[in-house]
C-alpha atoms as a PDB file:
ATOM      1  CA  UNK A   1     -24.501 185.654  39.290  1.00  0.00           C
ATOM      2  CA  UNK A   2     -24.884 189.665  40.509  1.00  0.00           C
ATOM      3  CA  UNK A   3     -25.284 190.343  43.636  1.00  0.00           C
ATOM      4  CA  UNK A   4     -28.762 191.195  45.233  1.00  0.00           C
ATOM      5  CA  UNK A   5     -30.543 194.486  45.285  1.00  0.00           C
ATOM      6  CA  UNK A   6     -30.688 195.359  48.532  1.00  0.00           C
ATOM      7  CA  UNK A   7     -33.932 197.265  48.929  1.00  0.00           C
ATOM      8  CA  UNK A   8     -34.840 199.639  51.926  1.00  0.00           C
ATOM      9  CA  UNK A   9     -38.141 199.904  53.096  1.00  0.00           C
ATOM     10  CA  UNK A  10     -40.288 202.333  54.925  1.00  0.00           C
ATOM     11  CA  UNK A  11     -39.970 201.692  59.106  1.00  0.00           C
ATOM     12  CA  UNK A  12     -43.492 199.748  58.761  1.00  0.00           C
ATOM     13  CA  UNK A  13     -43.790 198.421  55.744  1.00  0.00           C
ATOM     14  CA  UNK A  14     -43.208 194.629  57.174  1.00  0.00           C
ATOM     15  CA  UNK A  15     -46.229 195.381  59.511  1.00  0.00           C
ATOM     16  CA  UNK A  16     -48.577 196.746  56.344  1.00  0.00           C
ATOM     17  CA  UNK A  17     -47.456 194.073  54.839  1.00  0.00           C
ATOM     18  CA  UNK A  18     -48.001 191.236  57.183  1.00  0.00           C
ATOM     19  CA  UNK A  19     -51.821 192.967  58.263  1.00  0.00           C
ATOM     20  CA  UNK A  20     -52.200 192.659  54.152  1.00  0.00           C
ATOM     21  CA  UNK A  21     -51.159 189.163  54.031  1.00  0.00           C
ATOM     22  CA  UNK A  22     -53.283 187.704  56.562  1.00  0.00           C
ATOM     23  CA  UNK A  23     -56.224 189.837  55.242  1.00  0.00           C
ATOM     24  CA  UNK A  24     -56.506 191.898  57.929  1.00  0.00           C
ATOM     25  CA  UNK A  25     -56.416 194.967  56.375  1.00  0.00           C
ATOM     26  CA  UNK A  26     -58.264 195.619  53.387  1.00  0.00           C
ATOM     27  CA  UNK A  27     -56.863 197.366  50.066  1.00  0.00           C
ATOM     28  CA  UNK A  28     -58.219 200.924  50.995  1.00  0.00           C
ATOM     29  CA  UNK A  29     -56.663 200.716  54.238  1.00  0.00           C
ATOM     30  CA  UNK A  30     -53.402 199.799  52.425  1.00  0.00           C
ATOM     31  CA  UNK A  31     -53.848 202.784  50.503  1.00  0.00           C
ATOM     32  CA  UNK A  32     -54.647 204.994  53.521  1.00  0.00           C
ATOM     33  CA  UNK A  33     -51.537 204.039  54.629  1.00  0.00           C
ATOM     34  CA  UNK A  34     -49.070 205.592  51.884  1.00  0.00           C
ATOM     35  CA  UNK A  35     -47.508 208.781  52.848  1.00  0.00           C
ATOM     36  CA  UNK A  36     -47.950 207.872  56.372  1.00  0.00           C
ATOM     37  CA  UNK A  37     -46.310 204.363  57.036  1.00  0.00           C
ATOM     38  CA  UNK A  38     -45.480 203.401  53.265  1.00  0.00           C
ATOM     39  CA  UNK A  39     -44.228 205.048  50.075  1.00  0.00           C
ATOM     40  CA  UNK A  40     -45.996 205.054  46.791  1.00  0.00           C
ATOM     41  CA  UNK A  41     -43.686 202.063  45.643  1.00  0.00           C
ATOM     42  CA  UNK A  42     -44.299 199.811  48.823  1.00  0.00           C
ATOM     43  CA  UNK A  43     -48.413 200.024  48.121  1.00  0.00           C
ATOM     44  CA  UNK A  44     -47.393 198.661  44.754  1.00  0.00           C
ATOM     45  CA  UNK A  45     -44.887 195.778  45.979  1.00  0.00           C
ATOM     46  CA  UNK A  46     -47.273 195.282  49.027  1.00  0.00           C
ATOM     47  CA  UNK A  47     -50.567 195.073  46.827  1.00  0.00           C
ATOM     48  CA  UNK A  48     -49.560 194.345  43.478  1.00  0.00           C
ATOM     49  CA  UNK A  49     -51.329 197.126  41.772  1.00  0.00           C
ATOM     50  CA  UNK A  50     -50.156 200.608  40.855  1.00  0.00           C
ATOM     51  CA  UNK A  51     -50.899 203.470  43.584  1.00  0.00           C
ATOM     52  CA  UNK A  52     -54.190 205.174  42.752  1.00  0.00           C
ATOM     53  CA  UNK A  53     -55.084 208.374  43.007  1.00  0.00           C
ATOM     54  CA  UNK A  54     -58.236 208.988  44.515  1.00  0.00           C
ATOM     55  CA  UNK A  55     -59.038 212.504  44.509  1.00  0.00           C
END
């Protein structure tokens, strides 16, 4: 067995992720959130989608 992948997050990503969980934040605010309090990759592993870009 290998050893685990430690993975760093962003300072808040628990907290994006927790408001996510319990629904109280929607997608879009998810997405607001990226280059703020989350990376890109986190909106993915938070949401389960790919990052959009909304121009």
């Amino acid at each position: 067995m290998g050893k685990a992948k430690i993975v760093e997050h962003s300072p808040n990503f628990e907290k994006v992720k927790d408001y996510y969980d319990r629904g109280l934040w929607t997608i879009d605010r998810v997405h607001t959130a990226v280059g703020k309090w989350i990376t890109e990759a986190e909106y993915k592993e938070i949401t389960r989608f790919d990052y959009p870009n909304k121009g």
